[in-house]
PDB file of N, CA and C in Angstrom:
ATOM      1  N   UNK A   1       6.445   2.488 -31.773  1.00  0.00           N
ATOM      2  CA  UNK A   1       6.823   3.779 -31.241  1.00  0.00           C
ATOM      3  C   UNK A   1       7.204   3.621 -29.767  1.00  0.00           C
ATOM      4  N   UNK A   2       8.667   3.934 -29.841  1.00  0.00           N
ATOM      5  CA  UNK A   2       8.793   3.782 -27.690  1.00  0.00           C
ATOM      6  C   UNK A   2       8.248   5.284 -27.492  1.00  0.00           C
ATOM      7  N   UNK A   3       7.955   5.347 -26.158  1.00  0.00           N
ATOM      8  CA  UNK A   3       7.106   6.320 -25.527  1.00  0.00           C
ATOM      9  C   UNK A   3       8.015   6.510 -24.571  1.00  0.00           C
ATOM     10  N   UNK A   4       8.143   8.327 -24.573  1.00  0.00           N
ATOM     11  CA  UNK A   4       9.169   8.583 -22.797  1.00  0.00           C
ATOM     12  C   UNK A   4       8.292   8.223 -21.761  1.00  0.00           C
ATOM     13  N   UNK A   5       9.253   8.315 -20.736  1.00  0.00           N
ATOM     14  CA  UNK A   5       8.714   7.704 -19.270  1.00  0.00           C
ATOM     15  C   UNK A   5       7.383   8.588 -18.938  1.00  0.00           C
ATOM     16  N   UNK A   6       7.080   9.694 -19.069  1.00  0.00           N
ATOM     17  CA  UNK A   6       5.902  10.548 -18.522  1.00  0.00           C
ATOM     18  C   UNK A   6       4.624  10.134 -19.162  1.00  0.00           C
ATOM     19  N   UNK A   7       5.672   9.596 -21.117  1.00  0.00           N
ATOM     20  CA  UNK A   7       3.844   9.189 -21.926  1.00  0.00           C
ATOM     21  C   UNK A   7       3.331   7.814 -21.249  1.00  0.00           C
ATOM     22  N   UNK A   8       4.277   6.805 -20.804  1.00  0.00           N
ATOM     23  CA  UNK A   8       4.119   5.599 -20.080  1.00  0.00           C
ATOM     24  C   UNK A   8       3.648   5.804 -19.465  1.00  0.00           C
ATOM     25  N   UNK A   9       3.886   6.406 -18.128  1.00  0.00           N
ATOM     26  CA  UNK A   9       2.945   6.518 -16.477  1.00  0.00           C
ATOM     27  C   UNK A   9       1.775   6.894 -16.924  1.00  0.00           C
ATOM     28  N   UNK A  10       1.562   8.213 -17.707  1.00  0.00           N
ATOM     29  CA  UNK A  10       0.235   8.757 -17.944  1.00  0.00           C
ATOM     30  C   UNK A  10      -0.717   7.929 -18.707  1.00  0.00           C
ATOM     31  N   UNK A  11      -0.110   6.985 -19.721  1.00  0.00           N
ATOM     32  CA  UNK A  11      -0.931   5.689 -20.180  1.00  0.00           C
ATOM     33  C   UNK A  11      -1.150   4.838 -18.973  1.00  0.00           C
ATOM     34  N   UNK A  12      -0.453   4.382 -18.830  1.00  0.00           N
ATOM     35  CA  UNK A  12      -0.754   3.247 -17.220  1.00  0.00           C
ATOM     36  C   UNK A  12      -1.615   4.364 -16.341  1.00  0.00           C
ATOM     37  N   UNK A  13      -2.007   5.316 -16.123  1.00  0.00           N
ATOM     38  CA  UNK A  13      -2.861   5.796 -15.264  1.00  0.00           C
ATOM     39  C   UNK A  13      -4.040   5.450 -15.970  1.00  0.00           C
ATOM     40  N   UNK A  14      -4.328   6.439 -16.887  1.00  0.00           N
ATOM     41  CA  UNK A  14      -5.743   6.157 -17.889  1.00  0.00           C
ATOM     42  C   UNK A  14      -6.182   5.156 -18.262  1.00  0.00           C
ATOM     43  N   UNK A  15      -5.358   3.650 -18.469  1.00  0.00           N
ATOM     44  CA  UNK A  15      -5.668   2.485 -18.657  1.00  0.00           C
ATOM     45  C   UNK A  15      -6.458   1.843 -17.679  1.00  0.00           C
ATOM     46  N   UNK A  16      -5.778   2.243 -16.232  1.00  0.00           N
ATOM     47  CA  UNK A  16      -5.974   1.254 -15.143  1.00  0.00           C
ATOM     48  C   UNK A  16      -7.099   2.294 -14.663  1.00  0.00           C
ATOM     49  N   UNK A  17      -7.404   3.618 -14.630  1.00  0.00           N
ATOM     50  CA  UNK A  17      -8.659   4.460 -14.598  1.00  0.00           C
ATOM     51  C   UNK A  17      -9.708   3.720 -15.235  1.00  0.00           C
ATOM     52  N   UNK A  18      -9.506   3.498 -16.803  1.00  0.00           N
ATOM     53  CA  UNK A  18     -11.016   3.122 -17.221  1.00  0.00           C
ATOM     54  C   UNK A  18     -11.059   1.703 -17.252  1.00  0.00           C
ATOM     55  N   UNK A  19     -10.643   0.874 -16.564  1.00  0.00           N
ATOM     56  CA  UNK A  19     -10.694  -0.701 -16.565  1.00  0.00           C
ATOM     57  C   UNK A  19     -10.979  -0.393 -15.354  1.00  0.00           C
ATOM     58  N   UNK A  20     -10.739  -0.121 -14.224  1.00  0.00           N
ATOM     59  CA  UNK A  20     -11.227  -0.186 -12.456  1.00  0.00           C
ATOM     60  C   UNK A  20     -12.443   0.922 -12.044  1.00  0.00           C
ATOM     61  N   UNK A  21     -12.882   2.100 -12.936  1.00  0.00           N
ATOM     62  CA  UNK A  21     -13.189   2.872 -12.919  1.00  0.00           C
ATOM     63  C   UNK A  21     -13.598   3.814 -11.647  1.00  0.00           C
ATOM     64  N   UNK A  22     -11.905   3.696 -11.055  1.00  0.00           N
ATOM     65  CA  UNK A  22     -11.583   4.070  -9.859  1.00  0.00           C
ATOM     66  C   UNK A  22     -11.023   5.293 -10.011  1.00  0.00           C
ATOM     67  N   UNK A  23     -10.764   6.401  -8.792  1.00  0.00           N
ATOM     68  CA  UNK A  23      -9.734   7.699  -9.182  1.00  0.00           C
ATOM     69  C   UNK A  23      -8.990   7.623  -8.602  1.00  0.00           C
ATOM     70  N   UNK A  24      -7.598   8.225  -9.313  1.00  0.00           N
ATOM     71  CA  UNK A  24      -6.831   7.981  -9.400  1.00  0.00           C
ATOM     72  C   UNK A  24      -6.007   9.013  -8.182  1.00  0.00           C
ATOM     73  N   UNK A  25      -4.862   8.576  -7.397  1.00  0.00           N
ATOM     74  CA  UNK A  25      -4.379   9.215  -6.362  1.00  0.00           C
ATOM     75  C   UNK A  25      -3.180   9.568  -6.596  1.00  0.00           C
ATOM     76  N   UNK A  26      -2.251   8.947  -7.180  1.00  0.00           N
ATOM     77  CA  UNK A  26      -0.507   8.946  -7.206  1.00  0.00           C
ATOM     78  C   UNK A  26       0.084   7.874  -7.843  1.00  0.00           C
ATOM     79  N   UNK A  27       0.898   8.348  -8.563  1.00  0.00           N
ATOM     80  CA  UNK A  27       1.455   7.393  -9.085  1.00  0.00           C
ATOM     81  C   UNK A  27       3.365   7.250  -7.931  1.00  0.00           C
ATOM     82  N   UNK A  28       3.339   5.676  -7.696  1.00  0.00           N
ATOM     83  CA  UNK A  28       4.309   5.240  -6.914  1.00  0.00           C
ATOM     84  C   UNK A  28       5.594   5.536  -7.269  1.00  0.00           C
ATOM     85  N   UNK A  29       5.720   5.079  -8.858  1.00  0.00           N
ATOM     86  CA  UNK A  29       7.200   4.703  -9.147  1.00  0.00           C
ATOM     87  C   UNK A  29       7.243   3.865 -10.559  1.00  0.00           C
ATOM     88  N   UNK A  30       8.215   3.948 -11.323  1.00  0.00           N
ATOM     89  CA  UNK A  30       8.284   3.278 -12.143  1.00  0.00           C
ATOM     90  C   UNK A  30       9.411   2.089 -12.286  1.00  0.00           C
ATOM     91  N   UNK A  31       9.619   1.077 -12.441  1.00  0.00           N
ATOM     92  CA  UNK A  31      10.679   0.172 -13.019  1.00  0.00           C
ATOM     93  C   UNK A  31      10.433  -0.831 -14.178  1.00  0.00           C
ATOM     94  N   UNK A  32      11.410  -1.353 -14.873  1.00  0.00           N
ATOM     95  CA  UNK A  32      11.430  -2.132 -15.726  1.00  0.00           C
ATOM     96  C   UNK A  32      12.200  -3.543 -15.450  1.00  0.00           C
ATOM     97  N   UNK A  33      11.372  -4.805 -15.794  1.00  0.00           N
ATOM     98  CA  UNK A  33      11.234  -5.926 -15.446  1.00  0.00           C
ATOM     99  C   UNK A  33      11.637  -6.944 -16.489  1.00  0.00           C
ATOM    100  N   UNK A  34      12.260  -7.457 -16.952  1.00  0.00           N
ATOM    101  CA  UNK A  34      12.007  -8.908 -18.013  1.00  0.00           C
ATOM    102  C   UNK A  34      11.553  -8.171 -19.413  1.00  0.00           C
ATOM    103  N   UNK A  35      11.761  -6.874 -19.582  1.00  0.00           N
ATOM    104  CA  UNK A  35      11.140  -6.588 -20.889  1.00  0.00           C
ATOM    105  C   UNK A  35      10.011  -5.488 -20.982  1.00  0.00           C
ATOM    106  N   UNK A  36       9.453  -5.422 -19.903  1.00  0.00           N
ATOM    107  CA  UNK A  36       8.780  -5.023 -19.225  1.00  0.00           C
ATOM    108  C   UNK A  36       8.005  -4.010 -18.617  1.00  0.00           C
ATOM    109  N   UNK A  37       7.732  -2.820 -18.613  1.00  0.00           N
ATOM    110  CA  UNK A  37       7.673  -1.408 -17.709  1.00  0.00           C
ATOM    111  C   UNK A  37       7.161  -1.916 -16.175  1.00  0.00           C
ATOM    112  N   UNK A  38       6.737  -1.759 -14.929  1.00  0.00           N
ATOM    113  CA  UNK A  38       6.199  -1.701 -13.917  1.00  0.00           C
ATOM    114  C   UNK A  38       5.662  -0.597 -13.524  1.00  0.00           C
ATOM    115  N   UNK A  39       4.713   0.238 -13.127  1.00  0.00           N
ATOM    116  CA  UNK A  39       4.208   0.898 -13.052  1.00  0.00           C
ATOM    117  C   UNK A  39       3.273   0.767 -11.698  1.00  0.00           C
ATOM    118  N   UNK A  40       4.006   1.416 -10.783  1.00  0.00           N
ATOM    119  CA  UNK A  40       2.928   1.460  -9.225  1.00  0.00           C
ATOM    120  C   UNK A  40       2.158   2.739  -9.104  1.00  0.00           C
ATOM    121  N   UNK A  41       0.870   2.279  -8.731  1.00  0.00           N
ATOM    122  CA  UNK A  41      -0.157   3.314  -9.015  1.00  0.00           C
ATOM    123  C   UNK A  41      -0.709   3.342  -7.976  1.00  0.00           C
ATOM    124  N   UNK A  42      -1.597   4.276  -6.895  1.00  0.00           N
ATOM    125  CA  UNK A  42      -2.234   3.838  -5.862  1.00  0.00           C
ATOM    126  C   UNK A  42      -3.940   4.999  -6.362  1.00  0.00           C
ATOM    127  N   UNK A  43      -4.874   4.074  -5.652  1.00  0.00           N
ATOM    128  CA  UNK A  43      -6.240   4.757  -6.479  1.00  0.00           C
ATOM    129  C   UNK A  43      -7.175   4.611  -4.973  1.00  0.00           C
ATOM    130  N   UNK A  44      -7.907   5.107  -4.822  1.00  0.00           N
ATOM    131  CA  UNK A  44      -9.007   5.539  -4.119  1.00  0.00           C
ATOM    132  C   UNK A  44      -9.976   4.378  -4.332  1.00  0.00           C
ATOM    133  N   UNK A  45      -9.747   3.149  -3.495  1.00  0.00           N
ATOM    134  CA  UNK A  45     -10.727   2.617  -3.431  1.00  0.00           C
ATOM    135  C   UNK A  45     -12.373   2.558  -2.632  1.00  0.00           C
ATOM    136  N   UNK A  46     -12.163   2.918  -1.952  1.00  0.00           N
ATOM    137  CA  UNK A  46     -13.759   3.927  -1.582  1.00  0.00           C
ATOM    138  C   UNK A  46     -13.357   5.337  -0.205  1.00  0.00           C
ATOM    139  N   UNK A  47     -14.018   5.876  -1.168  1.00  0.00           N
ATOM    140  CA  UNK A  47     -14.058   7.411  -0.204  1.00  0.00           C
ATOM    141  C   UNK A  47     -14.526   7.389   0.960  1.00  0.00           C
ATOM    142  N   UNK A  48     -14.499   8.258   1.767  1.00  0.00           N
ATOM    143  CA  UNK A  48     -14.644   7.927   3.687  1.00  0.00           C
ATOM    144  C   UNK A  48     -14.509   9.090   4.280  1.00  0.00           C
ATOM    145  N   UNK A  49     -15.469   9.425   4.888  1.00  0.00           N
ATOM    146  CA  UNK A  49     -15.630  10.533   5.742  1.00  0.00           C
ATOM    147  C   UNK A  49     -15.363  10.063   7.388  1.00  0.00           C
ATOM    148  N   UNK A  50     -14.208  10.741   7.394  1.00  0.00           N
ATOM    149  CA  UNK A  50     -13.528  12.218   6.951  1.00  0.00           C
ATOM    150  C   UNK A  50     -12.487  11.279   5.985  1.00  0.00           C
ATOM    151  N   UNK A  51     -11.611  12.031   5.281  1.00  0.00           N
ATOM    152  CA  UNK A  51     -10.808  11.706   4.487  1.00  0.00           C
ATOM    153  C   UNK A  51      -9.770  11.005   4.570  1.00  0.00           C
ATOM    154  N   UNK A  52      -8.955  10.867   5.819  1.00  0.00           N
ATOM    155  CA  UNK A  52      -8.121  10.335   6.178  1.00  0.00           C
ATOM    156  C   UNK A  52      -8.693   8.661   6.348  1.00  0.00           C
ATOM    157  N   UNK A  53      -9.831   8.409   6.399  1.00  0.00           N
ATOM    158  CA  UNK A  53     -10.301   7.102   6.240  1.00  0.00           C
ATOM    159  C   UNK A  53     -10.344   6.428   4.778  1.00  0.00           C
ATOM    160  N   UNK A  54     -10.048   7.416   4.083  1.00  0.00           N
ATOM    161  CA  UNK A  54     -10.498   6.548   2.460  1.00  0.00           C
ATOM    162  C   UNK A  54      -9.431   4.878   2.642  1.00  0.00           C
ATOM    163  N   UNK A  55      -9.779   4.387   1.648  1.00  0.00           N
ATOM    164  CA  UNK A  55      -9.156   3.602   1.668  1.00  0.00           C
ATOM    165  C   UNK A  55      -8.336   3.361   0.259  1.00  0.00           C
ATOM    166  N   UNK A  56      -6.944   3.185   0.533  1.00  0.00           N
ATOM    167  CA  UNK A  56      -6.402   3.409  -1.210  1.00  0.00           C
ATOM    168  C   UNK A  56      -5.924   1.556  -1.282  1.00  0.00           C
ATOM    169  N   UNK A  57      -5.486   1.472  -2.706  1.00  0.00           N
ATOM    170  CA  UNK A  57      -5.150   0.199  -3.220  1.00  0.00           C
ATOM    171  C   UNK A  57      -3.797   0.935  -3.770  1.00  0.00           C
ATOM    172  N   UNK A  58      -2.563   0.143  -3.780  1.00  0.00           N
ATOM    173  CA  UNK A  58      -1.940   0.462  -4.647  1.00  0.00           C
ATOM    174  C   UNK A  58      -1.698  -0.733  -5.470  1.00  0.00           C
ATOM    175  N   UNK A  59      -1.633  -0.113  -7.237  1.00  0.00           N
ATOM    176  CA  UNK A  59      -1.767  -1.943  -8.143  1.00  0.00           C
ATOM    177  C   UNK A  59      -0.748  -1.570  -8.844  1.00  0.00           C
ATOM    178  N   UNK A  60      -0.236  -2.396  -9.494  1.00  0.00           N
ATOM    179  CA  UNK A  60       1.120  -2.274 -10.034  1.00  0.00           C
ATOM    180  C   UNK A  60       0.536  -2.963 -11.776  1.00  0.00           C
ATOM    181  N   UNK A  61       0.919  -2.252 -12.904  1.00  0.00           N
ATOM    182  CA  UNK A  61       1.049  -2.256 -14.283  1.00  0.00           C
ATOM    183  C   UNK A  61       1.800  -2.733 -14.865  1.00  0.00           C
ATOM    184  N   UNK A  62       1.558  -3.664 -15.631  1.00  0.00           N
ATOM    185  CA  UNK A  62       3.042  -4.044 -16.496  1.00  0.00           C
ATOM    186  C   UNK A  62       2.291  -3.676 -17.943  1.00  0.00           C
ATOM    187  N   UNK A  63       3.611  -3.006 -18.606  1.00  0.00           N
ATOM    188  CA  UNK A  63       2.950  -2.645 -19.947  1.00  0.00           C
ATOM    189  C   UNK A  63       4.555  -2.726 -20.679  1.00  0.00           C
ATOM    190  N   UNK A  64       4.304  -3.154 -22.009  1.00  0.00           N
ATOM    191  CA  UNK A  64       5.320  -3.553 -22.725  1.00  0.00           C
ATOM    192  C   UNK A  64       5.953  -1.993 -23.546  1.00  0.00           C
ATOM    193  N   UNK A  65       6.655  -2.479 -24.574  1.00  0.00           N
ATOM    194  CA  UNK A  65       7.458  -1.048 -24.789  1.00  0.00           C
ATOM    195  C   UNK A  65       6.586   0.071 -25.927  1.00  0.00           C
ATOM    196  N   UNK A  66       5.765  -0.585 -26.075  1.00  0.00           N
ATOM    197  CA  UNK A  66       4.905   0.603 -26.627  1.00  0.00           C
ATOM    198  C   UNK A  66       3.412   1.278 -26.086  1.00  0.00           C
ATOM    199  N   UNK A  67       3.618   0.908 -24.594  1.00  0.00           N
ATOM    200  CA  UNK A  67       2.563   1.433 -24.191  1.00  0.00           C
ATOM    201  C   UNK A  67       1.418   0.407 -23.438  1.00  0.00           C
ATOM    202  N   UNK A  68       1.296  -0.791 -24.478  1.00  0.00           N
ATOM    203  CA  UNK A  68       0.386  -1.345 -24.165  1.00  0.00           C
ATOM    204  C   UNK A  68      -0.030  -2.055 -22.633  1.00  0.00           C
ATOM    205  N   UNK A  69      -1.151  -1.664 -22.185  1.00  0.00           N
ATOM    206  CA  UNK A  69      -0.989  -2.853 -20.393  1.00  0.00           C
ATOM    207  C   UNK A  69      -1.019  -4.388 -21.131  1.00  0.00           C
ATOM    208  N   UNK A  70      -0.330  -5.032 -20.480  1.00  0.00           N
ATOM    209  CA  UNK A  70       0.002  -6.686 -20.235  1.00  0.00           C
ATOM    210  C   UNK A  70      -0.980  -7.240 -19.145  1.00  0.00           C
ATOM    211  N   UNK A  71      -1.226  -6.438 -18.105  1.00  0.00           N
ATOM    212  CA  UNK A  71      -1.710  -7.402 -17.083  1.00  0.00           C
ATOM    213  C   UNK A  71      -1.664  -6.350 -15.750  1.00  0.00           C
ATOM    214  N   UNK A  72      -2.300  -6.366 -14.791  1.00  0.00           N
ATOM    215  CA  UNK A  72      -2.381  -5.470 -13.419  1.00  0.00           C
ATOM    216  C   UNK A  72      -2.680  -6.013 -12.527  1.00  0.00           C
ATOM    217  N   UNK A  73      -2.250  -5.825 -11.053  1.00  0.00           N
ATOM    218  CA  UNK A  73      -2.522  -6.599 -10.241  1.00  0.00           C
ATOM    219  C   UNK A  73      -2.757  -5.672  -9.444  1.00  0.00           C
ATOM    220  N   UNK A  74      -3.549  -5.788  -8.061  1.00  0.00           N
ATOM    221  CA  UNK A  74      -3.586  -5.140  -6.961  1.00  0.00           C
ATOM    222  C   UNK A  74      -3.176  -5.717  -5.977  1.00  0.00           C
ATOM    223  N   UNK A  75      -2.445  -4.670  -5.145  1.00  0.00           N
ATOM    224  CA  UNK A  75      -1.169  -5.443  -4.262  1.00  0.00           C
ATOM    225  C   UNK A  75      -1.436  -5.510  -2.503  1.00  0.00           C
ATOM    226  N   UNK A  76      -1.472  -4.016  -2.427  1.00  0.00           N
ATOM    227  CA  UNK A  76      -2.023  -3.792  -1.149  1.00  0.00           C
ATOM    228  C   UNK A  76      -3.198  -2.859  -0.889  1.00  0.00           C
ATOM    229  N   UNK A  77      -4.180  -2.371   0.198  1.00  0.00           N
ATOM    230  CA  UNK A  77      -4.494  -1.471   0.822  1.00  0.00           C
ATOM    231  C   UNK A  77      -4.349  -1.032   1.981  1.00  0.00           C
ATOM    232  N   UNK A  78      -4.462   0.108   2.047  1.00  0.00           N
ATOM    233  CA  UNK A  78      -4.426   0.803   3.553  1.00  0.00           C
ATOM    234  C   UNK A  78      -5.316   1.846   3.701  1.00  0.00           C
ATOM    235  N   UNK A  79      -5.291   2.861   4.843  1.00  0.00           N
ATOM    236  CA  UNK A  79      -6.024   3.685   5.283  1.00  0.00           C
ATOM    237  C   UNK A  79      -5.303   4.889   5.051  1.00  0.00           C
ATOM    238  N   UNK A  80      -5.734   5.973   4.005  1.00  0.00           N
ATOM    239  CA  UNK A  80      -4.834   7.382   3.927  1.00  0.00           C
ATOM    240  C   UNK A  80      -4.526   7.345   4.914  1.00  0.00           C
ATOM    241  N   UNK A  81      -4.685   7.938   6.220  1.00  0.00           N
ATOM    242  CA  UNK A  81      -4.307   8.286   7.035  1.00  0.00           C
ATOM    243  C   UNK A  81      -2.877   7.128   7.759  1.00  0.00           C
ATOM    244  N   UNK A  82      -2.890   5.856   6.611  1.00  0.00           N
ATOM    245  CA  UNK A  82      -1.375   5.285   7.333  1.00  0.00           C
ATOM    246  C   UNK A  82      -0.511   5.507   6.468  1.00  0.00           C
ATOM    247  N   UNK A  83      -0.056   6.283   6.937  1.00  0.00           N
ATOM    248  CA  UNK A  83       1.134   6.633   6.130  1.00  0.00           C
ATOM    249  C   UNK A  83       3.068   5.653   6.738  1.00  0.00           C
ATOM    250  N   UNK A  84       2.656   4.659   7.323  1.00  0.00           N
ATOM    251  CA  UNK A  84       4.117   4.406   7.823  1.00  0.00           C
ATOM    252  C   UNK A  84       4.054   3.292   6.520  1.00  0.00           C
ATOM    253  N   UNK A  85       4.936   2.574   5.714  1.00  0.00           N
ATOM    254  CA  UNK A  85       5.530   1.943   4.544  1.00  0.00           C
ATOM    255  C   UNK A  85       5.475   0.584   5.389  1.00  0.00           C
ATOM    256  N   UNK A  86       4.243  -0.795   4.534  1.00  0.00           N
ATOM    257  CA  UNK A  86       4.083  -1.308   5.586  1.00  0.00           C
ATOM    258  C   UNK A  86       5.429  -2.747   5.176  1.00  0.00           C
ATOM    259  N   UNK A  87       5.694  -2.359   3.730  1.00  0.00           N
ATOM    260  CA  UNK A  87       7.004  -2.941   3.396  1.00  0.00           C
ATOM    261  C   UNK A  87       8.249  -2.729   4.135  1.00  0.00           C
ATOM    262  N   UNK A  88       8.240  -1.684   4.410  1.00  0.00           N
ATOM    263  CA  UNK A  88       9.893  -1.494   5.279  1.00  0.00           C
ATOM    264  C   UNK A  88      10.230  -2.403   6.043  1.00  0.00           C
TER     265      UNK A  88
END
Protein backbone atom coordinates (compact mmCIF):
# COMPACT_ATOMS: atom_id res chain seq x y z
CA UNK A 1 0.00 0.00 0.00
CA UNK A 2 1.80 3.52 -0.93
CA UNK A 3 0.75 5.99 1.67
CA UNK A 4 0.18 9.96 0.81
CA UNK A 5 2.75 12.27 2.02
CA UNK A 6 0.73 13.38 5.37
CA UNK A 7 0.17 9.30 6.20
CA UNK A 8 4.19 9.15 5.82
CA UNK A 9 5.27 12.17 8.04
CA UNK A 10 2.62 11.21 10.60
CA UNK A 11 4.12 7.53 10.60
CA UNK A 12 7.73 8.82 10.80
CA UNK A 13 6.57 11.00 13.75
CA UNK A 14 4.95 8.12 15.85
CA UNK A 15 7.70 5.74 14.96
CA UNK A 16 10.57 7.92 15.97
CA UNK A 17 8.12 9.08 19.20
CA UNK A 18 7.95 5.55 20.52
CA UNK A 19 11.57 4.33 19.74
CA UNK A 20 13.24 7.77 21.42
CA UNK A 21 10.40 8.26 23.68
CA UNK A 22 10.92 11.84 23.16
CA UNK A 23 8.13 14.73 22.20
CA UNK A 24 7.75 15.60 19.43
CA UNK A 25 8.22 19.45 18.12
CA UNK A 26 7.98 19.84 14.17
CA UNK A 27 8.32 18.17 11.55
CA UNK A 28 11.25 19.79 9.04
CA UNK A 29 10.54 18.62 5.62
CA UNK A 30 10.21 15.82 3.56
CA UNK A 31 12.40 14.35 0.53
CA UNK A 32 12.98 11.26 -1.29
CA UNK A 33 16.39 9.58 -1.67
CA UNK A 34 17.62 6.29 -3.59
CA UNK A 35 14.16 4.79 -3.13
CA UNK A 36 13.70 6.17 -0.19
CA UNK A 37 11.39 8.81 1.88
CA UNK A 38 13.60 11.30 4.23
CA UNK A 39 11.83 12.65 6.79
CA UNK A 40 13.33 15.64 9.11
CA UNK A 41 11.88 15.75 12.41
CA UNK A 42 13.07 17.93 15.30
CA UNK A 43 12.01 16.61 19.10
CA UNK A 44 12.58 18.05 22.48
CA UNK A 45 15.46 16.66 23.80
CA UNK A 46 15.31 17.86 27.39
CA UNK A 47 13.03 20.58 28.62
CA UNK A 48 14.59 23.82 30.29
CA UNK A 49 13.42 26.45 32.21
CA UNK A 50 12.57 28.91 30.82
CA UNK A 51 11.72 27.51 27.50
CA UNK A 52 13.73 29.06 25.16
CA UNK A 53 16.56 26.87 26.70
CA UNK A 54 15.10 23.45 25.80
CA UNK A 55 17.21 21.79 23.82
CA UNK A 56 15.87 20.21 20.41
CA UNK A 57 17.58 17.41 18.15
CA UNK A 58 16.59 17.38 14.77
CA UNK A 59 16.86 13.41 13.27
CA UNK A 60 16.14 12.61 9.98
CA UNK A 61 13.94 9.12 8.93
CA UNK A 62 14.32 7.07 6.15
CA UNK A 63 11.35 4.90 5.56
CA UNK A 64 10.68 2.94 2.43
CA UNK A 65 7.45 3.13 0.28
CA UNK A 66 5.11 1.63 2.50
CA UNK A 67 5.68 3.29 5.51
CA UNK A 68 8.10 1.28 7.11
CA UNK A 69 11.34 3.20 9.15
CA UNK A 70 14.70 1.79 7.60
CA UNK A 71 16.95 3.48 9.94
CA UNK A 72 17.18 7.20 11.87
CA UNK A 73 19.78 9.20 12.65
CA UNK A 74 20.23 12.26 14.77
CA UNK A 75 21.84 15.07 13.13
CA UNK A 76 22.03 18.15 15.05
CA UNK A 77 21.08 20.11 18.30
CA UNK A 78 20.53 23.46 19.35
CA UNK A 79 18.96 25.77 21.81
CA UNK A 80 15.08 26.83 20.95
CA UNK A 81 15.89 29.97 21.42
CA UNK A 82 18.59 29.67 18.20
CA UNK A 83 16.78 30.13 15.73
CA UNK A 84 19.53 31.37 12.97
CA UNK A 85 19.95 27.94 10.35
CA UNK A 86 23.29 26.76 11.44
CA UNK A 87 23.54 25.10 7.81
CA UNK A 88 23.23 28.24 5.81
Amino acid sequence: MVLSLDQLILRAREQLNKITGLKLSTTLGVTRHNGTWVVSVELVEKHSIPDGMDILATYEVNMDEEGTLVDFKRKRLRKRIDTEDAEA
